[in-house]
C-alpha atoms as a PDB file:
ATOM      1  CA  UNK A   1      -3.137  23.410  22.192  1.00  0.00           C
ATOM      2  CA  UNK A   2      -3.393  19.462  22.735  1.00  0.00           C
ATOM      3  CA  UNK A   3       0.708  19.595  23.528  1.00  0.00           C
ATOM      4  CA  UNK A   4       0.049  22.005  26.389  1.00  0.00           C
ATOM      5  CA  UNK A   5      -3.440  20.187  27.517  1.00  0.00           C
ATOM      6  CA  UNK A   6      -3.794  18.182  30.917  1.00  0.00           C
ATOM      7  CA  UNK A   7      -4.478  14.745  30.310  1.00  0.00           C
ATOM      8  CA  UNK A   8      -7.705  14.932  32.101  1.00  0.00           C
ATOM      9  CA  UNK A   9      -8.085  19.060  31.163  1.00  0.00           C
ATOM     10  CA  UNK A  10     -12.244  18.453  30.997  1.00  0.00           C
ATOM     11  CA  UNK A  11     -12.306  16.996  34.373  1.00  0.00           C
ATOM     12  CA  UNK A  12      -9.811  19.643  35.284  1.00  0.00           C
ATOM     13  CA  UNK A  13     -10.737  22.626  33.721  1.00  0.00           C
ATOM     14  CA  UNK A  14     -14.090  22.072  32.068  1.00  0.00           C
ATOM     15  CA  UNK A  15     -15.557  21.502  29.065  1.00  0.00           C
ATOM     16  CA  UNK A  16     -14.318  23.655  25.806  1.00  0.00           C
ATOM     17  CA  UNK A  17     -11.585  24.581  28.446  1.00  0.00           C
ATOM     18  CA  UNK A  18      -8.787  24.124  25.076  1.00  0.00           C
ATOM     19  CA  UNK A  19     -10.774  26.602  22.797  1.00  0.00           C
ATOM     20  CA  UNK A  20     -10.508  29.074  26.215  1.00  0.00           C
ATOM     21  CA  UNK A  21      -7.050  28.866  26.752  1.00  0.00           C
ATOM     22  CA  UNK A  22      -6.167  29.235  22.787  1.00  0.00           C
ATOM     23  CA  UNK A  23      -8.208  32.337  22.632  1.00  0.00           C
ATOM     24  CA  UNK A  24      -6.306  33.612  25.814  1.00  0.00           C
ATOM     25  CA  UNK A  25      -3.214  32.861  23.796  1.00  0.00           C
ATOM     26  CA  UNK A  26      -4.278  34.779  21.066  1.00  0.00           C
ATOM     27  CA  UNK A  27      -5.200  37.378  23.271  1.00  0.00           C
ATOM     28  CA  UNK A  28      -2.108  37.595  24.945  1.00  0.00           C
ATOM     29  CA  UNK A  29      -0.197  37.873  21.626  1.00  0.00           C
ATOM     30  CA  UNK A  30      -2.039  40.684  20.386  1.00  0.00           C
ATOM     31  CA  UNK A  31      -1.754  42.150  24.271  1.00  0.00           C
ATOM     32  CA  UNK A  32       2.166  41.882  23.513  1.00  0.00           C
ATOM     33  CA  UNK A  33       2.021  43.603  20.261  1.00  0.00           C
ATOM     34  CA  UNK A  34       1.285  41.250  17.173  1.00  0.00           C
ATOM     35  CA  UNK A  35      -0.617  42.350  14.504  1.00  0.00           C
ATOM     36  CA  UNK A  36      -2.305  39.658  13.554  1.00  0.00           C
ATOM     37  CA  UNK A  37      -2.688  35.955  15.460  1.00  0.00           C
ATOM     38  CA  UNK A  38      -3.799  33.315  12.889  1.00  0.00           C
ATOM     39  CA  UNK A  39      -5.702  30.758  15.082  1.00  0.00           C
ATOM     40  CA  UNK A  40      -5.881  26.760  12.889  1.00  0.00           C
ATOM     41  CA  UNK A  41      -8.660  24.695  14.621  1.00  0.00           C
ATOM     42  CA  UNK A  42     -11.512  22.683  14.141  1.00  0.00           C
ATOM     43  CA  UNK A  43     -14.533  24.250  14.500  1.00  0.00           C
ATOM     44  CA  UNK A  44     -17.381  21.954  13.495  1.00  0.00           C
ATOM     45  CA  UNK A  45     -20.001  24.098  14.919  1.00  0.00           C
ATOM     46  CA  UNK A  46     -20.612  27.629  15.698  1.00  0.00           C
ATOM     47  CA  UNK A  47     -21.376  26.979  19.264  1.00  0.00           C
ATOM     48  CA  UNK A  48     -17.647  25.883  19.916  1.00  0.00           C
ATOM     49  CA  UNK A  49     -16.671  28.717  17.798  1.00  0.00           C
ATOM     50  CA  UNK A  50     -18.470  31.222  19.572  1.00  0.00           C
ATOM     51  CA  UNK A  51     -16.740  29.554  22.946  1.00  0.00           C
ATOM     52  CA  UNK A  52     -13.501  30.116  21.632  1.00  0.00           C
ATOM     53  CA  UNK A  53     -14.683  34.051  20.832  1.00  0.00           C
ATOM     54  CA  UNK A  54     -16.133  34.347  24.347  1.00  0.00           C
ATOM     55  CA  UNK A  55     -13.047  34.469  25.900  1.00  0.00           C
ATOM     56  CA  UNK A  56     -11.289  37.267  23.531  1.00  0.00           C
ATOM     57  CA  UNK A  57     -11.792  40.607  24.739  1.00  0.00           C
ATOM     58  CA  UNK A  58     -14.705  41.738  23.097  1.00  0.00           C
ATOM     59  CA  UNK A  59     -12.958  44.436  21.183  1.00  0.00           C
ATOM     60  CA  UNK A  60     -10.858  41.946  19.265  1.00  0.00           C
ATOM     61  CA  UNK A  61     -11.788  41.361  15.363  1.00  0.00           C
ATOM     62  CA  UNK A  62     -12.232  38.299  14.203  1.00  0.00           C
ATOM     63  CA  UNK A  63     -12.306  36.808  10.517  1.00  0.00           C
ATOM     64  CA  UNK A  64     -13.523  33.398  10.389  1.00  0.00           C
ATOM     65  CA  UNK A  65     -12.493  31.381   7.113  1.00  0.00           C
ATOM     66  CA  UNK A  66     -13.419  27.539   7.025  1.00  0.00           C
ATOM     67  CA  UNK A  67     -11.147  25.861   3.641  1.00  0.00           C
ATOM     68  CA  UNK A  68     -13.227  23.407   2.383  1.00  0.00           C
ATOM     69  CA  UNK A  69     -12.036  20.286   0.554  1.00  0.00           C
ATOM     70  CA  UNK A  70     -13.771  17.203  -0.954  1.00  0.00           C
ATOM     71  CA  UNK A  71     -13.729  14.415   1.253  1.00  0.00           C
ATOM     72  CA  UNK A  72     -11.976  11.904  -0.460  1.00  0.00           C
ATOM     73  CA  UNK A  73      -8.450  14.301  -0.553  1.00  0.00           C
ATOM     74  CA  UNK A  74      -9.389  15.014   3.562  1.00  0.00           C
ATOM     75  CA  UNK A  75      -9.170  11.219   3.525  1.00  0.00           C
ATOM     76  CA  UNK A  76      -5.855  10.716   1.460  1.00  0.00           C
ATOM     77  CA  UNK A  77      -4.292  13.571   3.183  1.00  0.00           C
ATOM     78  CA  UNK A  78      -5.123  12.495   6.847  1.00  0.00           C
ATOM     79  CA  UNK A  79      -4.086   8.932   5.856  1.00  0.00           C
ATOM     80  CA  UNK A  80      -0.629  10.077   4.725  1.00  0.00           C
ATOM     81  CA  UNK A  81       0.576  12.724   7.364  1.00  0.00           C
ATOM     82  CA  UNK A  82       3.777  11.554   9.212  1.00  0.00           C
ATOM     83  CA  UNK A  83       4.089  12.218  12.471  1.00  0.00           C
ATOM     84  CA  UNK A  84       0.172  12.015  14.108  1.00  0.00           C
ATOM     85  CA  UNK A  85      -1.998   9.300  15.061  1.00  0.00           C
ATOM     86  CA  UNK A  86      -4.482   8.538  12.580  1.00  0.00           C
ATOM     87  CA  UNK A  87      -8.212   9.838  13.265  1.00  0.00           C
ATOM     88  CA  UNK A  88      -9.874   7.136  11.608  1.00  0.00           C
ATOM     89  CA  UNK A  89     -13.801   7.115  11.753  1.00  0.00           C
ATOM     90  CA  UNK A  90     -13.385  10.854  12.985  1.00  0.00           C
ATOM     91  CA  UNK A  91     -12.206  12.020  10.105  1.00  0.00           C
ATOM     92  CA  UNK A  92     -15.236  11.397   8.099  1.00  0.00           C
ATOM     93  CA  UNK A  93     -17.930  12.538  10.960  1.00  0.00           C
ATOM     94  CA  UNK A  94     -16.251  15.637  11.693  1.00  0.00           C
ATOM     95  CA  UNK A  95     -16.164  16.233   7.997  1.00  0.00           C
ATOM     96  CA  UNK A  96     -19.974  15.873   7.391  1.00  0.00           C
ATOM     97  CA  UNK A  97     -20.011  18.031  11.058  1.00  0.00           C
ATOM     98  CA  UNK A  98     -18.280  20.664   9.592  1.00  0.00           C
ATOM     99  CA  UNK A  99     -20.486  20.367   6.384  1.00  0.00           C
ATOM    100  CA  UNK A 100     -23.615  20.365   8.079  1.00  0.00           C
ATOM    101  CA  UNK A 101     -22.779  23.582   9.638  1.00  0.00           C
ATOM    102  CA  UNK A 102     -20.878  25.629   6.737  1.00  0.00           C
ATOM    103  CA  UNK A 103     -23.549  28.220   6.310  1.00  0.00           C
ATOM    104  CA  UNK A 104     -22.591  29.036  10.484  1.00  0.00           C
ATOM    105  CA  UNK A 105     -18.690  28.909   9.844  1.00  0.00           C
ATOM    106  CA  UNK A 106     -17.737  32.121   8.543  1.00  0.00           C
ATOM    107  CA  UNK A 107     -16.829  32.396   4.616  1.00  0.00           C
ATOM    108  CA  UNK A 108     -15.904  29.099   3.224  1.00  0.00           C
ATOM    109  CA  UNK A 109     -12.290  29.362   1.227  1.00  0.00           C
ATOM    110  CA  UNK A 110     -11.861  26.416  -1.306  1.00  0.00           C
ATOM    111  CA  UNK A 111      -9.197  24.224  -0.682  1.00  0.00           C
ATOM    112  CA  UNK A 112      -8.515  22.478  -3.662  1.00  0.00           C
ATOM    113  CA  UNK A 113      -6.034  25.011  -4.822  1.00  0.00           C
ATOM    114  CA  UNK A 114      -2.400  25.964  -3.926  1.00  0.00           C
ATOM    115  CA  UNK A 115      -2.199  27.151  -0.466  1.00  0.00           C
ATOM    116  CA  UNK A 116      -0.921  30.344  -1.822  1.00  0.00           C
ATOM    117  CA  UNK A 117      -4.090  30.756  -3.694  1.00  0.00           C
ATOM    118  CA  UNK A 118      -5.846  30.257  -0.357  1.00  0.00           C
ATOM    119  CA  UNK A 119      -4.001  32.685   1.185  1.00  0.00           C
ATOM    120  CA  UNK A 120      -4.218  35.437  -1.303  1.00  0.00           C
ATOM    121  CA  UNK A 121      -8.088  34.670  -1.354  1.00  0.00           C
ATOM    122  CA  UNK A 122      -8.150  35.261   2.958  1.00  0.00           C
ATOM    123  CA  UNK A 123      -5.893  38.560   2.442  1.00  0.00           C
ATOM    124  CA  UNK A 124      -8.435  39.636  -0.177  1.00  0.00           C
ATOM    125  CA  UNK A 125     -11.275  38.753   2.424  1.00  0.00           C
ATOM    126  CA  UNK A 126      -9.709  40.799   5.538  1.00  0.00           C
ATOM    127  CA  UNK A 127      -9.251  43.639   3.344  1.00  0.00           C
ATOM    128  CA  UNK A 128     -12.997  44.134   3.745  1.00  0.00           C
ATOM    129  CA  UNK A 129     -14.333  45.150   6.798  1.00  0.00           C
ATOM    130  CA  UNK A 130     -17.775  43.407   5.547  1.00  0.00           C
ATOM    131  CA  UNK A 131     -15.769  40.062   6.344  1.00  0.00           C
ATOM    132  CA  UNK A 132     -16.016  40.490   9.944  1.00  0.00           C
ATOM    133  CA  UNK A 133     -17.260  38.069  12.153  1.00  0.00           C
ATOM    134  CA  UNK A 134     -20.125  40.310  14.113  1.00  0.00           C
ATOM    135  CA  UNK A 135     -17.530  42.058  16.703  1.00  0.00           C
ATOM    136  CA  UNK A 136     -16.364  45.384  16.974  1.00  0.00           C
ATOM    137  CA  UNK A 137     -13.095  46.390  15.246  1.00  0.00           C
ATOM    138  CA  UNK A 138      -9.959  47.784  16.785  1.00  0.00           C
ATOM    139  CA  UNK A 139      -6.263  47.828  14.950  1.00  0.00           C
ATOM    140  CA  UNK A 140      -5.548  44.317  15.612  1.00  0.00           C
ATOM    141  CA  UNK A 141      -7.042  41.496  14.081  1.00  0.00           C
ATOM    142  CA  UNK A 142      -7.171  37.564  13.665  1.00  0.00           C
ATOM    143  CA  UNK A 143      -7.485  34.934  11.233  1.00  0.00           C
ATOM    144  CA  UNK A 144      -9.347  31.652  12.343  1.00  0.00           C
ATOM    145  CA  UNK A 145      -9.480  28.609   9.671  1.00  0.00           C
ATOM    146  CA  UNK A 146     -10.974  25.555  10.272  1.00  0.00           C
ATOM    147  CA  UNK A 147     -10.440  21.703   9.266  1.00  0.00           C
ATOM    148  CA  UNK A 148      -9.643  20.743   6.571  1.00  0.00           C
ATOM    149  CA  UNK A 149      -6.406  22.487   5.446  1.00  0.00           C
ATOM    150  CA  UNK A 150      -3.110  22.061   3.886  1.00  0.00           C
ATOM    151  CA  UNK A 151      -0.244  22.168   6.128  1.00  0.00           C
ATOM    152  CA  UNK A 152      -0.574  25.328   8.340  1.00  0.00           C
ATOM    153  CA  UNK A 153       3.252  26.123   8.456  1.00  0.00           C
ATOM    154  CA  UNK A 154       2.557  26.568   4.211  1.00  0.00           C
ATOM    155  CA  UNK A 155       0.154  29.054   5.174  1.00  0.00           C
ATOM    156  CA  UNK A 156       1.734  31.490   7.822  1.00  0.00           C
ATOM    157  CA  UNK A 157       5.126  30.888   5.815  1.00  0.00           C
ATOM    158  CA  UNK A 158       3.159  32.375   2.493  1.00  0.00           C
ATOM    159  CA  UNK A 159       1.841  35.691   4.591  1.00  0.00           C
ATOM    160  CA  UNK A 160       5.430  36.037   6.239  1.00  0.00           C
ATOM    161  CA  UNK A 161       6.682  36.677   2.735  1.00  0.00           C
ATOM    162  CA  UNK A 162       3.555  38.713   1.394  1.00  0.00           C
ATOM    163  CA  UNK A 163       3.753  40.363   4.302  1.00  0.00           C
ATOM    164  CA  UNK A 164       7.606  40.763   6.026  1.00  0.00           C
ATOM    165  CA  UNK A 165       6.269  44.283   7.986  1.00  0.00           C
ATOM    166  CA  UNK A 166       4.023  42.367  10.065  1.00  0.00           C
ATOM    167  CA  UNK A 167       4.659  40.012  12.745  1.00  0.00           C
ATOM    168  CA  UNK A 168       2.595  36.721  12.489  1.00  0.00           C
ATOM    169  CA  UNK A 169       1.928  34.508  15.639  1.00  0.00           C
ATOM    170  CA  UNK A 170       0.952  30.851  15.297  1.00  0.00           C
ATOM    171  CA  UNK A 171      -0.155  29.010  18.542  1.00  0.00           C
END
């Protein structure tokens, strides 16, 4: 969402205005027929999270996996990605953020494995309807992980092979 953000989008918009407009995106993907949207964010509390849910219709199901990784390899790995300024001091307080607030941040995946590991583990999870964050459950569904995570593009290319009968929709 930060490519398609205003410069000034709090002043313009409001505050949490990006986690509104991503769940409208998701929304509108499922609107247009995909089966699942997988939405990567930080969510480093629940309150945010539950921002980002308030503006799905209410009828849309949402899992809510947060892959968890020790800090020193969030370090390493923020430190060495190409393309993206570096977060600095942010990386560690939105770590211990996110920590803090695990027990509010849906089922926590561990990240020290392959991503396809990870991946298989969230497949197992949706398969359960007991893994649903507290909404009411139509056909269509979405994944939410949070910070920090191997490369997303890993990810969504691992469930377009498991999966080659479903559409997949990254925002």
């Amino acid at each position: 969402m930060r490519h398609f953000a205003l410069e000034d989008v709090r002043t313009s918009l409001g505050l949490g205005s990006t986690y509104r407009a991503g769940a409208a995106l998701a929304a509108a993907c499922l609107a247009m027929g995909a089966i699942r949207v997988c939405f990567d964010n930080v969510f480093d509390d629940a309150e945010k999270f539950d921002l980002f849910c308030s503006a799905l219709p209410r009828e849309t199901p949402v899992f809510v996996f947060t892959l968890w990784t020790p800090i020193d390899r969030v370090i390493d790995r923020e430190a060495n990605r190409v393309g993206r300024k570096r977060m600095g001091h942010a990386v560690v307080r939105t770590y211990e953020a996110i920590e803090r607030n695990l027990h509010k941040l849906g089922r926590m995946i561990s990240n020290t494995e392959t991503p396809e590991r990870a991946a298989q583990t969230i497949m197992e999870a949706i398969a359960n309807p007991a893994n649903l964050w507290p909404r009411p459950a139509p056909e269509n569904w979405m994944i939410v992980w949070s910070f920090p995570r191997e490369p997303f593009e890993v990810f969504l290319g691992f469930l377009q092979m498991e999966f080659p009968a479903h559409r997949f929709v990254a925002r």
